[in-house]
Protein backbone atom coordinates (compact mmCIF):
# COMPACT_ATOMS: atom_id res chain seq x y z
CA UNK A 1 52.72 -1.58 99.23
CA UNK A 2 48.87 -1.15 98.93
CA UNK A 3 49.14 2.40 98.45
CA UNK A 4 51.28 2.02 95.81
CA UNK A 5 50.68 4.35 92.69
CA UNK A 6 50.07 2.99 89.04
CA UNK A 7 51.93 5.28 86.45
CA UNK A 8 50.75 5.23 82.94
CA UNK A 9 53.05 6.25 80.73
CA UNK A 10 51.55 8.29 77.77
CA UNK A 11 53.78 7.51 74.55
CA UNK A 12 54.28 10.83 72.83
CA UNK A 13 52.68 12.39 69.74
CA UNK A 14 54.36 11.04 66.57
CA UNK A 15 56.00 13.80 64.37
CA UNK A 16 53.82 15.10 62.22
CA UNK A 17 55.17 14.11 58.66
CA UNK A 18 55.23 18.30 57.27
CA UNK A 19 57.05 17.89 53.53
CA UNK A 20 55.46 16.69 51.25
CA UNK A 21 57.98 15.10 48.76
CA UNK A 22 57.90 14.28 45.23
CA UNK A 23 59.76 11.56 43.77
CA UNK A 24 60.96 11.85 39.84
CA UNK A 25 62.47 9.00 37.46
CA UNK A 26 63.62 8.87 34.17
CA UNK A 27 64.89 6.05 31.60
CA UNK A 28 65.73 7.16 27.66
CA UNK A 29 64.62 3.72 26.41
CA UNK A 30 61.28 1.35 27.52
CA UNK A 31 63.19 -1.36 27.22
CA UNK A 32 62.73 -4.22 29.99
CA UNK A 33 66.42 -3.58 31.14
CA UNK A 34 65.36 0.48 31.81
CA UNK A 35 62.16 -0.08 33.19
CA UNK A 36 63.74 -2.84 35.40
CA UNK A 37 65.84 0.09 36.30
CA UNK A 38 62.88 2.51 36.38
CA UNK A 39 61.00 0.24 38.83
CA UNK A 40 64.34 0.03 41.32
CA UNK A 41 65.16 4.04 41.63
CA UNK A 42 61.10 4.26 42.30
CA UNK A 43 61.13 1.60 44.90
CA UNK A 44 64.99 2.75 46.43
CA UNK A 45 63.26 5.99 46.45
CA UNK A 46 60.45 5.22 48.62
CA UNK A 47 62.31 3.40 51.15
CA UNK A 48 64.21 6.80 51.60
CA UNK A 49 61.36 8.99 51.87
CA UNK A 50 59.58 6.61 54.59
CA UNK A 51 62.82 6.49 56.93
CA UNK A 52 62.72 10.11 57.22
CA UNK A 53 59.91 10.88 59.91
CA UNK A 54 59.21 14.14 58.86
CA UNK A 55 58.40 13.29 54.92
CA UNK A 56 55.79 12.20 53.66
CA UNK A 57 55.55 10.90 50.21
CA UNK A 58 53.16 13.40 48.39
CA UNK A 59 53.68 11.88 44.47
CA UNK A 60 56.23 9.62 41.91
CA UNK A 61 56.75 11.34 38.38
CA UNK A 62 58.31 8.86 35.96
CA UNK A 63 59.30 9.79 32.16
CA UNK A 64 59.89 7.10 29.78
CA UNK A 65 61.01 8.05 26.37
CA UNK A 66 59.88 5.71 23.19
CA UNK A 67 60.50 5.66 19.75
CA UNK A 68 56.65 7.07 19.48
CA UNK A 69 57.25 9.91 21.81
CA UNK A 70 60.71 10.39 21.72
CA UNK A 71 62.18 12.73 24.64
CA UNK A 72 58.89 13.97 25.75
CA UNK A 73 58.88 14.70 29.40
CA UNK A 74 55.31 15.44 30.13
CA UNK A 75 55.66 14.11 33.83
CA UNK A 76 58.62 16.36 34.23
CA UNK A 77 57.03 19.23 33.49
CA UNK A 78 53.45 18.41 35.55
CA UNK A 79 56.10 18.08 38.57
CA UNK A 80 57.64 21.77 38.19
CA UNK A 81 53.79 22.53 37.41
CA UNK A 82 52.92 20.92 40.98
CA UNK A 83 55.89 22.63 42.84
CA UNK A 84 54.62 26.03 41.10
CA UNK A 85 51.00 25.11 42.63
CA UNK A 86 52.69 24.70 45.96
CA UNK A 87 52.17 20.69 45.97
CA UNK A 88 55.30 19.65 46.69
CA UNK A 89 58.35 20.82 49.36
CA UNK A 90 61.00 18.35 48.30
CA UNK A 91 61.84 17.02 45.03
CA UNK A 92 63.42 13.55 45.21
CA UNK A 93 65.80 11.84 42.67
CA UNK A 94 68.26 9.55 41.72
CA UNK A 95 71.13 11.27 40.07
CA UNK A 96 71.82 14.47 38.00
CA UNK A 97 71.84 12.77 34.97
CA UNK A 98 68.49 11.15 35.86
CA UNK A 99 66.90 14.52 36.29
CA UNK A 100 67.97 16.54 32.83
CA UNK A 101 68.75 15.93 29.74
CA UNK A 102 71.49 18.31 29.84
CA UNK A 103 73.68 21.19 32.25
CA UNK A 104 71.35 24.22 30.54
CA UNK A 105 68.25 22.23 31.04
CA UNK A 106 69.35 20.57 35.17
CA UNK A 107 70.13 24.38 35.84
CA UNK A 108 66.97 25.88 34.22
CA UNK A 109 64.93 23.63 36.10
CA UNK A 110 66.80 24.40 39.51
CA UNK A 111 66.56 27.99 39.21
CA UNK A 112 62.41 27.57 38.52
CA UNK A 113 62.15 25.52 41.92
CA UNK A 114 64.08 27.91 44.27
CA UNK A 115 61.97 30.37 42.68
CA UNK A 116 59.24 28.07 44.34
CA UNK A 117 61.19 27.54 47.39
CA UNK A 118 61.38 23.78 46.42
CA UNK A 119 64.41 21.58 47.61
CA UNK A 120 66.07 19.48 45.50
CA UNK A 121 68.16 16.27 46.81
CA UNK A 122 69.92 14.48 44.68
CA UNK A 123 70.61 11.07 45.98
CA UNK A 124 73.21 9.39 44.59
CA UNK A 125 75.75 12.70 44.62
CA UNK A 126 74.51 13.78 47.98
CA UNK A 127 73.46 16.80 46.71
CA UNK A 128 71.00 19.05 48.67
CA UNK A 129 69.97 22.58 46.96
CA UNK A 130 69.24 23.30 50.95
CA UNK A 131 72.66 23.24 51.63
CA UNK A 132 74.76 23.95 49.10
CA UNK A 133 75.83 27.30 47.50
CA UNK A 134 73.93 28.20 44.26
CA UNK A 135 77.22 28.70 42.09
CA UNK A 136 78.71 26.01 43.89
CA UNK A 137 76.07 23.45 42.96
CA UNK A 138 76.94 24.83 39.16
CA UNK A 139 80.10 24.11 39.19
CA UNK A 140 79.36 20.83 41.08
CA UNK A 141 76.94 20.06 38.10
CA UNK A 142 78.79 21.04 35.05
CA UNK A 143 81.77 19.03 36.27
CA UNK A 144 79.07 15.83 36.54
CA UNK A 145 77.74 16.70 33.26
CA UNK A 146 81.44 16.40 31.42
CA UNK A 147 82.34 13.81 33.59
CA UNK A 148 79.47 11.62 32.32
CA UNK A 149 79.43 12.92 28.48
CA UNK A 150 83.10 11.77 28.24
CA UNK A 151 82.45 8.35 30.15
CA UNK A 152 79.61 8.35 27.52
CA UNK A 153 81.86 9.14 24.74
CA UNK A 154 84.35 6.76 25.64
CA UNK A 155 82.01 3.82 26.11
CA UNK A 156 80.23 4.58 22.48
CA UNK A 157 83.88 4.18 21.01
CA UNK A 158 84.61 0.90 22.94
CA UNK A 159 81.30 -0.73 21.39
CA UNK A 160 82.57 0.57 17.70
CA UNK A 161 86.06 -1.00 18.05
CA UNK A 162 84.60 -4.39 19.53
CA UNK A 163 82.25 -4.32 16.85
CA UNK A 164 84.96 -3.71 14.34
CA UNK A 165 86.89 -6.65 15.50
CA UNK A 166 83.82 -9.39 15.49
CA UNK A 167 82.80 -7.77 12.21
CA UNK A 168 79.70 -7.27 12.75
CA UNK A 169 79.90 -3.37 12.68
CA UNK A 170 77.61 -2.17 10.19
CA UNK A 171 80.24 0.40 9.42
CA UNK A 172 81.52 -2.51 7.11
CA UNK A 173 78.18 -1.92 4.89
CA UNK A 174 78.09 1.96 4.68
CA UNK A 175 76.53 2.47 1.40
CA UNK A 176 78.79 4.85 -0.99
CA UNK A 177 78.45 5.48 -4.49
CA UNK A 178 78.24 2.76 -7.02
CA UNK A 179 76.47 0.60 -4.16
CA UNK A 180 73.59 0.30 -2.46
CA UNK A 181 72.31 -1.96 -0.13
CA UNK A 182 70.18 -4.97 0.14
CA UNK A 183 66.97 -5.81 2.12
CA UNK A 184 69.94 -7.82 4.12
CA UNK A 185 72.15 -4.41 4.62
CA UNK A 186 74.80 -5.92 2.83
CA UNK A 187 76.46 -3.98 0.35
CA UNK A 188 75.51 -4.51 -3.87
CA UNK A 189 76.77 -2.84 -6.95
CA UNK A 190 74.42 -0.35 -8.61
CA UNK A 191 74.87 -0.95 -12.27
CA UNK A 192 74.83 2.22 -13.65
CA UNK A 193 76.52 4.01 -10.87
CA UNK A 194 79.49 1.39 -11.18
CA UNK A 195 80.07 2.72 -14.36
CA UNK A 196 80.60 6.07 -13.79
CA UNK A 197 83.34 5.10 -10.95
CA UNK A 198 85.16 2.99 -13.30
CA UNK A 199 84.74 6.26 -15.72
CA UNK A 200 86.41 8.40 -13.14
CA UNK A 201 88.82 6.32 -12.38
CA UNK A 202 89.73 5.57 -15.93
CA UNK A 203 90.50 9.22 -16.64
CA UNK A 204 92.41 9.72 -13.50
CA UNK A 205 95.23 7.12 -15.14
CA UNK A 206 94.55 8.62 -18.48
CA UNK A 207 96.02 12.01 -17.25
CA UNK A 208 92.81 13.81 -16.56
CA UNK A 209 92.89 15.85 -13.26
CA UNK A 210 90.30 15.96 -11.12
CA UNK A 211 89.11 19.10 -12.15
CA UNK A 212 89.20 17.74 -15.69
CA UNK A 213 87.22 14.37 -14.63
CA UNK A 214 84.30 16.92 -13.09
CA UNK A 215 84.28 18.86 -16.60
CA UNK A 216 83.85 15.40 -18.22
CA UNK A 217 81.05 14.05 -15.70
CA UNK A 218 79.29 17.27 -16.67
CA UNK A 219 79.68 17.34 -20.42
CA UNK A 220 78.19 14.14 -20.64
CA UNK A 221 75.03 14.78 -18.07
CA UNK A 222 76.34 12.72 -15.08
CA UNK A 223 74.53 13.33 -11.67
CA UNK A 224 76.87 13.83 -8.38
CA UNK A 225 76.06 11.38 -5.51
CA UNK A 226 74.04 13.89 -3.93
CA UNK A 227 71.72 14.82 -7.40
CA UNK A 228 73.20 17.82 -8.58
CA UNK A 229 74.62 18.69 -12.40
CA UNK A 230 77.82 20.13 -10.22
CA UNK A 231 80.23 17.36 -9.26
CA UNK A 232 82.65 18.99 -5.76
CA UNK A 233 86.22 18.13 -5.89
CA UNK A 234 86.38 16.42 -2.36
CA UNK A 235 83.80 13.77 -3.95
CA UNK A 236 85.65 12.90 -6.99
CA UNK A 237 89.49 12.94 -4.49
CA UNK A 238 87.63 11.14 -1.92
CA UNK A 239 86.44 8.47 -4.51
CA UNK A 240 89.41 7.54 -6.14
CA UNK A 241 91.08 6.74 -2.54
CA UNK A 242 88.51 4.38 -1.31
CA UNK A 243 89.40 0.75 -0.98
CA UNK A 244 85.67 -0.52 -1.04
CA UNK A 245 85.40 -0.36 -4.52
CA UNK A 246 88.29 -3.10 -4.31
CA UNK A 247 86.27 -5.23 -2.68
CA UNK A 248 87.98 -4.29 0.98
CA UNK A 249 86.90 -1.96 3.56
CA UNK A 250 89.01 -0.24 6.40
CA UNK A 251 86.97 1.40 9.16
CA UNK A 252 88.27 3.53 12.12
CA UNK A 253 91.26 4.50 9.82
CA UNK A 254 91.61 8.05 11.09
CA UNK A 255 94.69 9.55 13.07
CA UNK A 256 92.31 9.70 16.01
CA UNK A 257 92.08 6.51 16.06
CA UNK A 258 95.43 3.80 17.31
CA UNK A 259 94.44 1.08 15.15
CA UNK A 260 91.92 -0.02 12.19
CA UNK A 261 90.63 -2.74 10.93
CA UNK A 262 90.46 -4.42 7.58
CA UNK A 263 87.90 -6.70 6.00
CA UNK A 264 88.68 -8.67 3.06
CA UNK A 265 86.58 -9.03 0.19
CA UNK A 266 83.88 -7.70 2.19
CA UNK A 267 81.84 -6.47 -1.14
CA UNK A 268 81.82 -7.15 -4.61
CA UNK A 269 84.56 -5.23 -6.19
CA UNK A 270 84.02 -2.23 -9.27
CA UNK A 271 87.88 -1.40 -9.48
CA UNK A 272 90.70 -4.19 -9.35
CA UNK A 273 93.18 -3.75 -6.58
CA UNK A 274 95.90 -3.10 -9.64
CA UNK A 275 93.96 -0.01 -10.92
CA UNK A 276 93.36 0.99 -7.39
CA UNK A 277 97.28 0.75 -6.59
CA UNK A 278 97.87 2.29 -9.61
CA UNK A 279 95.50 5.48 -9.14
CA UNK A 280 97.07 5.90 -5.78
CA UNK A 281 100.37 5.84 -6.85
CA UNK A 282 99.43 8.41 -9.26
CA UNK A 283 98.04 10.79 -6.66
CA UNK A 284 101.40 10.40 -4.76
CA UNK A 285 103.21 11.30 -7.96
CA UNK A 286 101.01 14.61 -8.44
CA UNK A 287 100.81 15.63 -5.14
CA UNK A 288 102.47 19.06 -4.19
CA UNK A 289 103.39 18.08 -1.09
CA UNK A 290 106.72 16.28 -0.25
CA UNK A 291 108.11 14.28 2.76
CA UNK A 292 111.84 14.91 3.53
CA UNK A 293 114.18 15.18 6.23
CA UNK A 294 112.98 19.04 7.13
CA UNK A 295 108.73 17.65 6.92
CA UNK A 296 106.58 18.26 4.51
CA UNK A 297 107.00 20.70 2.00
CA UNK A 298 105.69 21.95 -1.51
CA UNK A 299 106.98 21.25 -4.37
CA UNK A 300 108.31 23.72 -6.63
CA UNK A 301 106.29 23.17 -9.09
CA UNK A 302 102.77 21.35 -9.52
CA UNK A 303 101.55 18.31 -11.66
CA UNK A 304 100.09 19.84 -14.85
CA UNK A 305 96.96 17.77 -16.49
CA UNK A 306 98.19 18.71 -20.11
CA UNK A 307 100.98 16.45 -19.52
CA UNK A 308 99.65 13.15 -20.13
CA UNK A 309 100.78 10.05 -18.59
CA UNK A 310 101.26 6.81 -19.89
CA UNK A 311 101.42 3.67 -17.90
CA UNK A 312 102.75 0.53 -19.30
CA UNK A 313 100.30 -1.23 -16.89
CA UNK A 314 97.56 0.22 -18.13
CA UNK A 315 98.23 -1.22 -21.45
CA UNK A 316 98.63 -4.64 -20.46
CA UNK A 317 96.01 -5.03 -18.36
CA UNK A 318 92.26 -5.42 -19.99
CA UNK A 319 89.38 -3.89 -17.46
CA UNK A 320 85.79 -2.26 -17.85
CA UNK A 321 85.03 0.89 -18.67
């Protein structure tokens, strides 16, 4: 039909992109593994601001913490600075644990931005400060937080137990007295220091008590591990039951712990194994607590230093002083 009418059709406006978001990252290391990471929250990130028609991507803060700068989050702080300025509408971000360092810190910094009337998503939890309950979103948060700090625990103790069992835990090398440690880590005897274990653990099979052994360090001018003229009981108890100066070393030996692991001749020894075996021994024999049927009880009556003990081992077996 001639008379036909054209119709144009007028697309409509396009929204109007009103909040302005701001996206913020954070990695604890600048390693190429985290920034790899860093780079693929910013870019995730971005593709989730765009497909929202009504955002529009205002700024990126990104913290990276180095051994130069430690912790510092300078870009953390210039965002709650922007959202104070009234920059920003919507803060953007990964994950809780991304955001603070900690629960006290996450909830101080939530409290400042609804001050600000900021929002706050949280991607990965699907978390929105818009619509969630304030005491809610605590709860919510503090569960994360443990949640994450015992995953974190428990991952830290599976990397000291595989490292136990390949041996390459430096554990193995922890310096302790009468060693130090070479420009390889690997454990040495310190001369003089030797000495004065084999001196305390000399007097332990010669009768002396511990409290006697500290009176003798003292008399003749001997330094505790730590520097000082006073020698503490623990240190001198704690000495004469360690197996590295035998040469071996047992790590992850607590009751916490459901198994440990041994490394032979993993140092050069300062005590034999005999005199070790005998000194423990020893401590069994003066202990004041015995094991029976009923537990563990005390014994009527404690060892006594006066009485001396003599050890037919002792005698027959030459070893340094």
């Amino acid at each position: 039909m001639s008379g036909q009418m054209k119709v144009h059709i007028i697309p409509p406006k396009p929204q109007k992109r009103e909040k302005r978001v701001g996206i913020y990252s954070r990695v604890s290391t600048n390693s190429v593994e985290q920034l790899q990471s860093l780079t693929a929250q910013i870019s995730h990130l971005t593709r989730v601001t765009a497909a929202s028609s009504q955002w529009l991507l205002a700024d990126v803060y990104m913290d990276i913490a180095t051994s130069k700068t430690g912790s510092s989050r300078r870009e953390f702080n210039r965002m709650l600075d922007d959202c104070q300025s009234n920059k920003l509408d919507i803060i953007l971000t990964k994950n809780i644990s991304r955001f603070g360092r900690d629960t006290v810190e996450i909830l101080d910094a939530l409290n400042q931005l609804k001050r600000f009337g900021v929002r706050v998503i949280f991607e990965q939890e699907e978390l929105d400060t818009a619509n969630i309950d304030s005491n809610l979103m605590i709860s919510v948060i503090e569960s994360i937080a443990q949640a994450e700090n015992e995953s974190r625990s428990e991952n830290i103790r599976l990397g000291i137990k595989y490292r136990a069992a390949a041996g390459t835990s430096k554990l193995y090398d922890r310096k302790c007295y009468g060693y130090e440690n070479d420009e390889e880590g690997h454990l040495i005897i310190d001369e003089e220091k030797a000495q004065n274990v084999k001196l305390i653990f000399d007097l332990y099979l010669s009768g002396q008590s511990i409290l006697g052994i500290i009176k003798e360090l003292e008399r003749q001018n001997i330094l505790s591990p730590t520097g000082k003229e006073k020698w503490c009981k623990r240190t001198v108890d704690v000495m004469l039951s360690n197996e590295k100066y035998t040469g071996d070393v047992k790590i992850l030996k607590s009751g916490k712990s459901d198994v440990h692991y041994l490394a032979s001749d993993n140092n050069p020894e300062i005590i034999s194994k005999e005199v070790f075996e005998a000194v423990q021994i020893e401590k069994t024999r003066r202990s004041n607590v015995i094991k029976g049927e009923n537990g563990s009880q005390r014994k009527s009556k404690k060892y006594s230093s006066k009485k001396k003990v003599a050890f037919n081992f002792i005698k027959s077996q030459e070893f340094q002083v």
